[in-house]
Protein backbone atom coordinates (compact mmCIF):
# COMPACT_ATOMS: atom_id res chain seq x y z
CA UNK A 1 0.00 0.00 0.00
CA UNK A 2 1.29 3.70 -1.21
CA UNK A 3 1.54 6.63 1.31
CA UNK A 4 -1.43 7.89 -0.55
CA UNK A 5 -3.65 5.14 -0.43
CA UNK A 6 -3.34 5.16 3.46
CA UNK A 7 -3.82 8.96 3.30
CA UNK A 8 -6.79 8.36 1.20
CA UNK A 9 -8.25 5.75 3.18
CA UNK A 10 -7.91 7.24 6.26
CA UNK A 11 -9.32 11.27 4.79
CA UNK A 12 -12.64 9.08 4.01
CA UNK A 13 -12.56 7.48 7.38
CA UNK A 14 -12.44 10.33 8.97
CA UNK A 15 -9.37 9.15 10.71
CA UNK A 16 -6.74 11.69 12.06
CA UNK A 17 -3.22 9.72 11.48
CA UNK A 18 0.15 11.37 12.57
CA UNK A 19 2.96 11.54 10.19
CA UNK A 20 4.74 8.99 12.06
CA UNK A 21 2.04 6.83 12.69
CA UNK A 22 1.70 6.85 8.82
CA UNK A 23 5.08 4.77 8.85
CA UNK A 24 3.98 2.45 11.10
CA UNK A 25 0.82 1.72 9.78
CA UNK A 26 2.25 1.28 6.31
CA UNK A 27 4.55 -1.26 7.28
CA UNK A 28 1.95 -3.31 9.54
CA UNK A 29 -0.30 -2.92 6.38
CA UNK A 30 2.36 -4.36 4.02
CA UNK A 31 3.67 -6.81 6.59
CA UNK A 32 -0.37 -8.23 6.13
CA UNK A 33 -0.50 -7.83 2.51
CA UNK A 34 2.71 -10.11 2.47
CA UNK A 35 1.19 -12.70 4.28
CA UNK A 36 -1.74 -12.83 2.07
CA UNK A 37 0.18 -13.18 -0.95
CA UNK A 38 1.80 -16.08 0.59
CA UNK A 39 -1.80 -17.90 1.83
CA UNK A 40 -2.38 -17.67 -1.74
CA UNK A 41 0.47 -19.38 -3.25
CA UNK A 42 -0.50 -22.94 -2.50
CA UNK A 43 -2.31 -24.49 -5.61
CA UNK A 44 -5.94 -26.00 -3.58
CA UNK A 45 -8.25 -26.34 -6.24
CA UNK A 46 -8.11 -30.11 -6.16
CA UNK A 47 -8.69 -30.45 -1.82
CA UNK A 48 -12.15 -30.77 -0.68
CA UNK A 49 -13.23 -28.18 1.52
CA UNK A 50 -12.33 -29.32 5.59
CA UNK A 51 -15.25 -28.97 7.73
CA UNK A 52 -13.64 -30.80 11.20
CA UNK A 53 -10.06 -31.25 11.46
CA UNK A 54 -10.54 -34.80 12.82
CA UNK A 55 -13.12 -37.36 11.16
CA UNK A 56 -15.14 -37.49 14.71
CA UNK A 57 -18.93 -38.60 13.88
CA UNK A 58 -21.50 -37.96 16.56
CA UNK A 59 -22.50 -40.74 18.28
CA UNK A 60 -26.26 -41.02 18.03
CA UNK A 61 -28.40 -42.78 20.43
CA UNK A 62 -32.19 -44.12 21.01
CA UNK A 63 -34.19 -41.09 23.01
CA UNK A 64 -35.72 -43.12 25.74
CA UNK A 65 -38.36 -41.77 28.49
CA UNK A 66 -37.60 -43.10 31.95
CA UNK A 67 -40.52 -42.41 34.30
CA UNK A 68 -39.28 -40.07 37.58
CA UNK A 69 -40.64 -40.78 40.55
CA UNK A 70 -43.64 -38.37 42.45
CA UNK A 71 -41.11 -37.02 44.82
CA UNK A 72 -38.71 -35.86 42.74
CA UNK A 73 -41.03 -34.55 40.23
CA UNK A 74 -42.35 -32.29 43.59
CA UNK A 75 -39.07 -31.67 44.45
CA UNK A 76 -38.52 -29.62 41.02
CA UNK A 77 -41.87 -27.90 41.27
CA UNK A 78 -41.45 -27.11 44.42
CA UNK A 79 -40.05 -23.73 43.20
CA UNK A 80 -41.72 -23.02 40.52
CA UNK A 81 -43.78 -19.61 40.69
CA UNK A 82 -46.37 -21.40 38.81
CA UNK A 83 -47.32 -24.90 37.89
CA UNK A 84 -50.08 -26.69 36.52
CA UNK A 85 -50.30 -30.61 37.56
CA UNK A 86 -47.02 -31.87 36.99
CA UNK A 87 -45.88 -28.90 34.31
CA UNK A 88 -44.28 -25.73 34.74
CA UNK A 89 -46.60 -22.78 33.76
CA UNK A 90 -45.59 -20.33 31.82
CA UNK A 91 -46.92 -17.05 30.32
CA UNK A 92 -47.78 -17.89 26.24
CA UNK A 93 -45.03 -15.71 24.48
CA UNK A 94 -46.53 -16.89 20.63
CA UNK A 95 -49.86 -15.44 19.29
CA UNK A 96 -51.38 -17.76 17.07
């Protein structure tokens, strides 16, 4: 990136930059520029896209209900402001 360009960019961002802040910035700038000019060396257009670095599935499983017993299904409505038989009763937050 040219002195300019910086000056430029930063007139239309409405950024104040110091002369010698213009030096730094420049040379972080070009420093990034670098490194994206070596990210795209590398020929990939043959490798499939990665989506997980390892090939870890997720292990699925049968959803089962196991009944609770009375007192423990008191025990969690216990402090509940409201409840309604063995539910939790909430204000409706949908219109239908």
């Amino acid at each position: 990136m040219l002195k300019e360009e910086l000056e430029t960019t930063a007139f239309l961002a409405r950024i104040d930059i110091k002369e010698e802040e213009k030096r730094k910035y420049l040379e972080d700038i070009n420093k990034m520029f670098d490194y994206i000019k070596i990210l795209q060396e590398p020929d990939v257009t043959d490798l499939k896209p990665t989506t997980h670095v390892t090939e870890l599935r997720n292990v699925w499983r049968e959803d089962i209900v196991k009944p609770c017993s009375k007192e423990v299904i008191d025990q969690m409505l216990d402090g509940a402001p409201a409840k309604e038989g063995t539910f939790y009763k909430v204000q409706k937050v949908i219109e239908a």
